[in-house]
Protein backbone atom coordinates (compact mmCIF):
# COMPACT_ATOMS: atom_id res chain seq x y z
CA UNK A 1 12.40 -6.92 14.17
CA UNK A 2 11.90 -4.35 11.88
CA UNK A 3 14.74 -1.57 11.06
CA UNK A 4 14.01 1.82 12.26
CA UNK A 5 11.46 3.84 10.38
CA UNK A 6 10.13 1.07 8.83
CA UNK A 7 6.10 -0.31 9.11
CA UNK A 8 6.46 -4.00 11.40
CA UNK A 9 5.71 -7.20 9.89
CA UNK A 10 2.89 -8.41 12.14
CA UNK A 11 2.78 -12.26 12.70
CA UNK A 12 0.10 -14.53 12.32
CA UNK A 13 -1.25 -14.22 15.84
CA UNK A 14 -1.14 -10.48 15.62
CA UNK A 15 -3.37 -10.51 12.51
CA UNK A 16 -6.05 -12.11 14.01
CA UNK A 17 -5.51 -10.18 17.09
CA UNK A 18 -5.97 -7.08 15.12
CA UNK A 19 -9.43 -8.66 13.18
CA UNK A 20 -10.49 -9.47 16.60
CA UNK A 21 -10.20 -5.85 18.06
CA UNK A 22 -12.41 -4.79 14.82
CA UNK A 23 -15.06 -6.43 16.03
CA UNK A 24 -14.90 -4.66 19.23
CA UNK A 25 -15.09 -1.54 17.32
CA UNK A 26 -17.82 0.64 15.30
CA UNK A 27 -17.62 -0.38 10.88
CA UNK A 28 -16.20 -3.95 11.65
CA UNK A 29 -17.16 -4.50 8.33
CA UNK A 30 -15.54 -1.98 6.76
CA UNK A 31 -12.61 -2.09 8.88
CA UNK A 32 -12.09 -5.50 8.41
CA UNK A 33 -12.01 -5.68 4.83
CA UNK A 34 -9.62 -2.28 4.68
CA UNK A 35 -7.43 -4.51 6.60
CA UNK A 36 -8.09 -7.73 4.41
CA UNK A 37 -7.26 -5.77 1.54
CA UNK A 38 -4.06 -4.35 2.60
CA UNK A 39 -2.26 -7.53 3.87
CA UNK A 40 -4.09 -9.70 1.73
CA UNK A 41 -3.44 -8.03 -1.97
CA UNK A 42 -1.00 -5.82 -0.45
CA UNK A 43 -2.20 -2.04 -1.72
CA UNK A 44 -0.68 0.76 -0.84
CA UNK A 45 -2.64 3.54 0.92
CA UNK A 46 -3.36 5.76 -1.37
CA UNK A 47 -4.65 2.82 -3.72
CA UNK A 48 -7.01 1.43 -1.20
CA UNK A 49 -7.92 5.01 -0.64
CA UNK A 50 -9.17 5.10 -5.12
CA UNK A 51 -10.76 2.32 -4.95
CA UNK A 52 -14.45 2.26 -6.51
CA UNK A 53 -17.43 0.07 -6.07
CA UNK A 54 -16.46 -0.99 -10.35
CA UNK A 55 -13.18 -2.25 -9.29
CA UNK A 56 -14.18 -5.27 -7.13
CA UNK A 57 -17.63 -6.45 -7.93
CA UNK A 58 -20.54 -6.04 -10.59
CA UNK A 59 -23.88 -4.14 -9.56
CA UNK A 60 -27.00 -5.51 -10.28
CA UNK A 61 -30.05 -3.90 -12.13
CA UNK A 62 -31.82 -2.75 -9.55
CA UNK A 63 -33.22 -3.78 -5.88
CA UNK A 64 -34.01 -7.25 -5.56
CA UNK A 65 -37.38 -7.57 -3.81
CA UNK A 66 -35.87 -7.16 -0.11
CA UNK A 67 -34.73 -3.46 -0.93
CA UNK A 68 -31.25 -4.35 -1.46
CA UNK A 69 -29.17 -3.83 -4.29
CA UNK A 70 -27.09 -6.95 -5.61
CA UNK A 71 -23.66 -7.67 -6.56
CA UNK A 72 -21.11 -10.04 -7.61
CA UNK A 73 -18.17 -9.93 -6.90
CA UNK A 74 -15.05 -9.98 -9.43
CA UNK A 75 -12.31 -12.86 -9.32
CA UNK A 76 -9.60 -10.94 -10.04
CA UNK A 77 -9.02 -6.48 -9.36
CA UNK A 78 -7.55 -5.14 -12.42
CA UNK A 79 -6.11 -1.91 -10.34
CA UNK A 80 -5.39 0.96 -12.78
CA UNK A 81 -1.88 2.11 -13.32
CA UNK A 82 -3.91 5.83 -12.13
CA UNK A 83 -4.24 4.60 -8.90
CA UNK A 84 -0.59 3.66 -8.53
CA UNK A 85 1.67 5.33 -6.62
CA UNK A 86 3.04 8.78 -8.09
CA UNK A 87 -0.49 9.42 -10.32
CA UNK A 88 -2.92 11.80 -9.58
CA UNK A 89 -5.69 9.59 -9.99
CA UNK A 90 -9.58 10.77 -10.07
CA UNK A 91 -7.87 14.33 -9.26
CA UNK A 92 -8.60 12.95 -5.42
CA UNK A 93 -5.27 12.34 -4.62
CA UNK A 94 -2.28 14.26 -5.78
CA UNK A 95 1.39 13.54 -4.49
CA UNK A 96 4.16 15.85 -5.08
CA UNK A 97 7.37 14.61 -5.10
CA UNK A 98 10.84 16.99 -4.52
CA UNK A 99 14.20 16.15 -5.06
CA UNK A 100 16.20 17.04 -2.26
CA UNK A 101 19.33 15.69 -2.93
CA UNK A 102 21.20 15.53 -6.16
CA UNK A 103 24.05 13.32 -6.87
CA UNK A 104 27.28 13.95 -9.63
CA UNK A 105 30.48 12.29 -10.26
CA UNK A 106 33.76 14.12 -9.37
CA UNK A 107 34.26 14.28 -13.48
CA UNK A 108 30.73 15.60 -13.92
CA UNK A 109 30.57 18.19 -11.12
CA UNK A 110 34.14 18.99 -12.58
CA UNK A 111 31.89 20.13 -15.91
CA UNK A 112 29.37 21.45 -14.41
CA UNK A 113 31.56 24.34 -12.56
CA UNK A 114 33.53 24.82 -15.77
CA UNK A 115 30.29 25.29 -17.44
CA UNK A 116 29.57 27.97 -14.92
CA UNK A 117 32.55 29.80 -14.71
CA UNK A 118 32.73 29.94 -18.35
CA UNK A 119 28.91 31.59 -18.69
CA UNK A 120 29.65 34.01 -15.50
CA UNK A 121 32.78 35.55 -17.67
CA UNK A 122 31.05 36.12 -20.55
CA UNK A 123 27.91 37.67 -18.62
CA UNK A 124 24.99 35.38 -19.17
CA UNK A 125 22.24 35.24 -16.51
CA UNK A 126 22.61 32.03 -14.31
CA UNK A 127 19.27 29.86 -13.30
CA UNK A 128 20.02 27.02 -10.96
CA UNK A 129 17.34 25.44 -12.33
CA UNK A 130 18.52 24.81 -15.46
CA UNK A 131 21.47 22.47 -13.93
CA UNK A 132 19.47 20.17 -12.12
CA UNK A 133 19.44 16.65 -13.95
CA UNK A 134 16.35 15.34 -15.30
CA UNK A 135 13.50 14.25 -12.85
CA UNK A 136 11.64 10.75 -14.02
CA UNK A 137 8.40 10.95 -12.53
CA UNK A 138 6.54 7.76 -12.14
CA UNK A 139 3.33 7.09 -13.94
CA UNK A 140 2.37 4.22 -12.16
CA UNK A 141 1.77 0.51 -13.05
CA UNK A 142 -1.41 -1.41 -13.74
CA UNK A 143 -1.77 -4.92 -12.29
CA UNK A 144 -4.19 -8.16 -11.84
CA UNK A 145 -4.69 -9.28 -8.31
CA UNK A 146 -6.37 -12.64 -7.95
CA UNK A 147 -9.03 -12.23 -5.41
CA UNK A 148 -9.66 -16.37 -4.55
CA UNK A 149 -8.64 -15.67 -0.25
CA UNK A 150 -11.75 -16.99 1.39
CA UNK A 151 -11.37 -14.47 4.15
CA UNK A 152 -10.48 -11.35 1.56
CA UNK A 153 -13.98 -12.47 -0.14
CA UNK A 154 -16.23 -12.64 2.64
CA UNK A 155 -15.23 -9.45 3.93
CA UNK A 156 -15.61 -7.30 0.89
CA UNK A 157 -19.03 -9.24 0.74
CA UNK A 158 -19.77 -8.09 4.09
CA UNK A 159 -18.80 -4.84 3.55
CA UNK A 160 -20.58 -3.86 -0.02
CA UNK A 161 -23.70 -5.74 1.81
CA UNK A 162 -24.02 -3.45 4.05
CA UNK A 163 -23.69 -0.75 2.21
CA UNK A 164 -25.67 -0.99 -0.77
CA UNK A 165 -28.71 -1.82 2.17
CA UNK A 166 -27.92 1.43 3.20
CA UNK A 167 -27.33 3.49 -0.37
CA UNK A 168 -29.28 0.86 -2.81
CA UNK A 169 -29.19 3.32 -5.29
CA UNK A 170 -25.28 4.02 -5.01
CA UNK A 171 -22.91 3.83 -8.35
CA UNK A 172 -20.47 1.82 -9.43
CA UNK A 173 -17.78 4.30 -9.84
CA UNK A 174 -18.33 5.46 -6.29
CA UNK A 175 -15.92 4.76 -3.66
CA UNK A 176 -15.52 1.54 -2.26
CA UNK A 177 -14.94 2.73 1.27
CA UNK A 178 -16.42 6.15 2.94
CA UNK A 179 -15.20 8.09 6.00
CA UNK A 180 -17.81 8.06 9.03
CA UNK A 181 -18.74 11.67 7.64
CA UNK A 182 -19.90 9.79 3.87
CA UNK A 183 -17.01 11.27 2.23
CA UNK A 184 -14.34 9.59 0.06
CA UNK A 185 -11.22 8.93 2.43
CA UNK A 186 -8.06 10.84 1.44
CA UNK A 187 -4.61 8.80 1.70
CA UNK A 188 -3.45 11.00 4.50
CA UNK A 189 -6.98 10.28 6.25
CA UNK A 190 -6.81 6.52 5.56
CA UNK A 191 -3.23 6.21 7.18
CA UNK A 192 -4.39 7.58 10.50
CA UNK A 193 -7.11 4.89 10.70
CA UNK A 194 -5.14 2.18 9.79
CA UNK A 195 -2.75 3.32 12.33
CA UNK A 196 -5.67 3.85 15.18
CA UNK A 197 -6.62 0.09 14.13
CA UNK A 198 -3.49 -1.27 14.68
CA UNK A 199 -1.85 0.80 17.26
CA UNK A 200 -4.73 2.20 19.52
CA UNK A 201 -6.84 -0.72 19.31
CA UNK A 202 -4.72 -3.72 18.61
CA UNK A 203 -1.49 -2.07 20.73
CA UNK A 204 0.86 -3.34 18.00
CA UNK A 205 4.02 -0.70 18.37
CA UNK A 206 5.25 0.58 14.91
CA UNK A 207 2.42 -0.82 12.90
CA UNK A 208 0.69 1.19 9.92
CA UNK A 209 -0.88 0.99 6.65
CA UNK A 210 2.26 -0.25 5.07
CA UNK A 211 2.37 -2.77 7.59
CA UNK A 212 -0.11 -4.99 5.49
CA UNK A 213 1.86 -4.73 1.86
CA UNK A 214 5.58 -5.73 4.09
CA UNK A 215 3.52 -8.78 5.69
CA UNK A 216 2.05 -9.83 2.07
CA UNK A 217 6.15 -10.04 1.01
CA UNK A 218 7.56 -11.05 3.66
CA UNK A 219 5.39 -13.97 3.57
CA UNK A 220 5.72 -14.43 -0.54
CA UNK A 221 9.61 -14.76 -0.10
CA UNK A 222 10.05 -15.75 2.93
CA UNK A 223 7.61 -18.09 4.61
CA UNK A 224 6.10 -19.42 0.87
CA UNK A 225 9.49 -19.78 -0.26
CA UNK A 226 8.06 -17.75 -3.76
CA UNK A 227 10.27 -16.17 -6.37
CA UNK A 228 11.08 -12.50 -5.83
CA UNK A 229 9.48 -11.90 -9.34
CA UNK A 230 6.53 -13.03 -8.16
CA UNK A 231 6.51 -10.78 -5.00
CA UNK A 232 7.10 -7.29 -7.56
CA UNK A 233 4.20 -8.24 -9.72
CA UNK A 234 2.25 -8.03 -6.82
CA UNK A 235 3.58 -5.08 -5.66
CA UNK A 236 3.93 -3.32 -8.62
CA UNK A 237 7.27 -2.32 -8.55
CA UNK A 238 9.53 -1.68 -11.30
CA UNK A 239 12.63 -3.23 -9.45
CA UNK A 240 12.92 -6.42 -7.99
CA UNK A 241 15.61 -4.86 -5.60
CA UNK A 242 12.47 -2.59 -4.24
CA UNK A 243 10.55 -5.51 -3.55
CA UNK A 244 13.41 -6.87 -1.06
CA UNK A 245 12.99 -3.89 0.65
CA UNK A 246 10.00 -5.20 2.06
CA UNK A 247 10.83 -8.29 2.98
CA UNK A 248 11.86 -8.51 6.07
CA UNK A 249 12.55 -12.38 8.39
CA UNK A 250 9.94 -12.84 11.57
CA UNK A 251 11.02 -11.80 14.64
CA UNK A 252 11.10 -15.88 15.55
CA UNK A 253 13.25 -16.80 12.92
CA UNK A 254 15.78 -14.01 13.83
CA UNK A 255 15.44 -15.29 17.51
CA UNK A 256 16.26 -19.00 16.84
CA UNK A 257 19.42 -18.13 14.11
CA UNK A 258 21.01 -16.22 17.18
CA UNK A 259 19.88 -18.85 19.68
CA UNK A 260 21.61 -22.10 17.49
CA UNK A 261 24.38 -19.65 15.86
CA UNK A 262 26.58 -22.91 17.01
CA UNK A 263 28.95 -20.88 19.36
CA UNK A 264 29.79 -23.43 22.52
CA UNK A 265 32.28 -22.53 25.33
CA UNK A 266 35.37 -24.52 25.89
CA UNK A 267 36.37 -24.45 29.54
């Protein structure tokens, strides 16, 4: 059950519900290793979104003698801290990020007004801007994502198979995934398809493209029993407490705690 405002946590049977609609659906190759991706290594949009052809496999020479480029793929993605969230990576994707709501102790607000009085009596021109506290922007954080999932494999084989039939002479540091149009996808641009995937097609209700990176945690702390440690050097995050944001108990196990809670009537 997730809390408002927040992507679900699909289950097993959804997952393979939603890999099944794919295939119903034009680019199930592509599709399906967007979605392999996201819940398997557990990206967020916008890094899915960066992602170039370098970044997941090696490209061959040349054609081999049926036309088609080769590859190998790469065992592990070394994702650059400038596709992390925050970083205007590849100038493709820029995120701006406003403060809009500042917090101060009663004893420092106290200051803060004395400080103001005290410059308005004696005449000096008054910015607001130069009383707002420091903003730490984040630069983002590299990290090593084993890529050994069978299914996660096969379908960025699938996918870079297909392509490089269809663009043998494409580069490495070109995207990994294009829009229908040939065009890099833009994190706004991605969202809305993983939401058509998993909404539209698969009719799972409050799904999106964070739904994949909460599943990947939920199921490293909850269901694999992992350290939380573990879970944030997946995700990236700088906080462990972050990282328990996303996890989040199956529906089932919330069902069965409040079906044994142990409460039996007396008559």
């Amino acid at each position: 059950m997730s809390k408002t405002g927040q992507a679900r946590v699909l289950t097993p049977d959804q997952f393979a519900h939603l890999l099944g609609e794919i295939k119903e659906h034009r680019y199930p190759e592509k599709n399906t290793a967007l979605v392999q991706i996201s819940f398997k290594l557990g990206l967020r949009v916008q890094e899915i979104a960066l992602l170039q052809i370098k970044d997941v496999a090696e490209l061959g020479p040349g054609s081999s003698g049926s036309g088609q480029r080769s590859f190998k793929l790469k065992e592990i993605l070394a994702l650059p801290a400038a596709y992390t969230k925050g970083a205007d990576a590849l100038k493709r994707s820029k995120s701006t990020y406003q403060r809009r709501r500042i917090s101060f102790s009663v004893h420092d607000f106290h200051q803060l007004v004395q400080r103001i009085e005290t410059m308005a009596k004696a005449g000096a021109e008054i910015k607001p801007e130069d009383f707002y506290p420091e903003v730490k922007k984040h630069r983002g954080k590299s990290r090593d994502l084993p890529m050994n999932d069978v299914a996660l494999r096969t379908a960025i084989e699938n996918h870079l198979a297909i392509r490089l039939a269809a663009h043998p002479s494409v580069k490495k540091t070109d995207p990994l995934f294009l829009t229908q149009k040939g065009g890099p996808y833009s994190p706004n641009t991605l969202q809305e398809h993983f939401a058509l995937m998993q909404r539209h097609w698969a009719g799972i209700e409050r799904a999106s493209s964070h739904s994949g990176r909460r599943t990947l945690m939920t199921n490293i702390i909850h269901d694999q029993k992992k350290s939380v440690k573990v879970a944030q050097k997946i995700a990236g995050h700088v906080s462990p407490s972050t990282t328990l944001i996303y996890e989040e108990p199956p529906e089932e196990s919330i069902k069965e705690a409040l079906q044994d809670a142990g409460y039996k009537y007396v008559g």
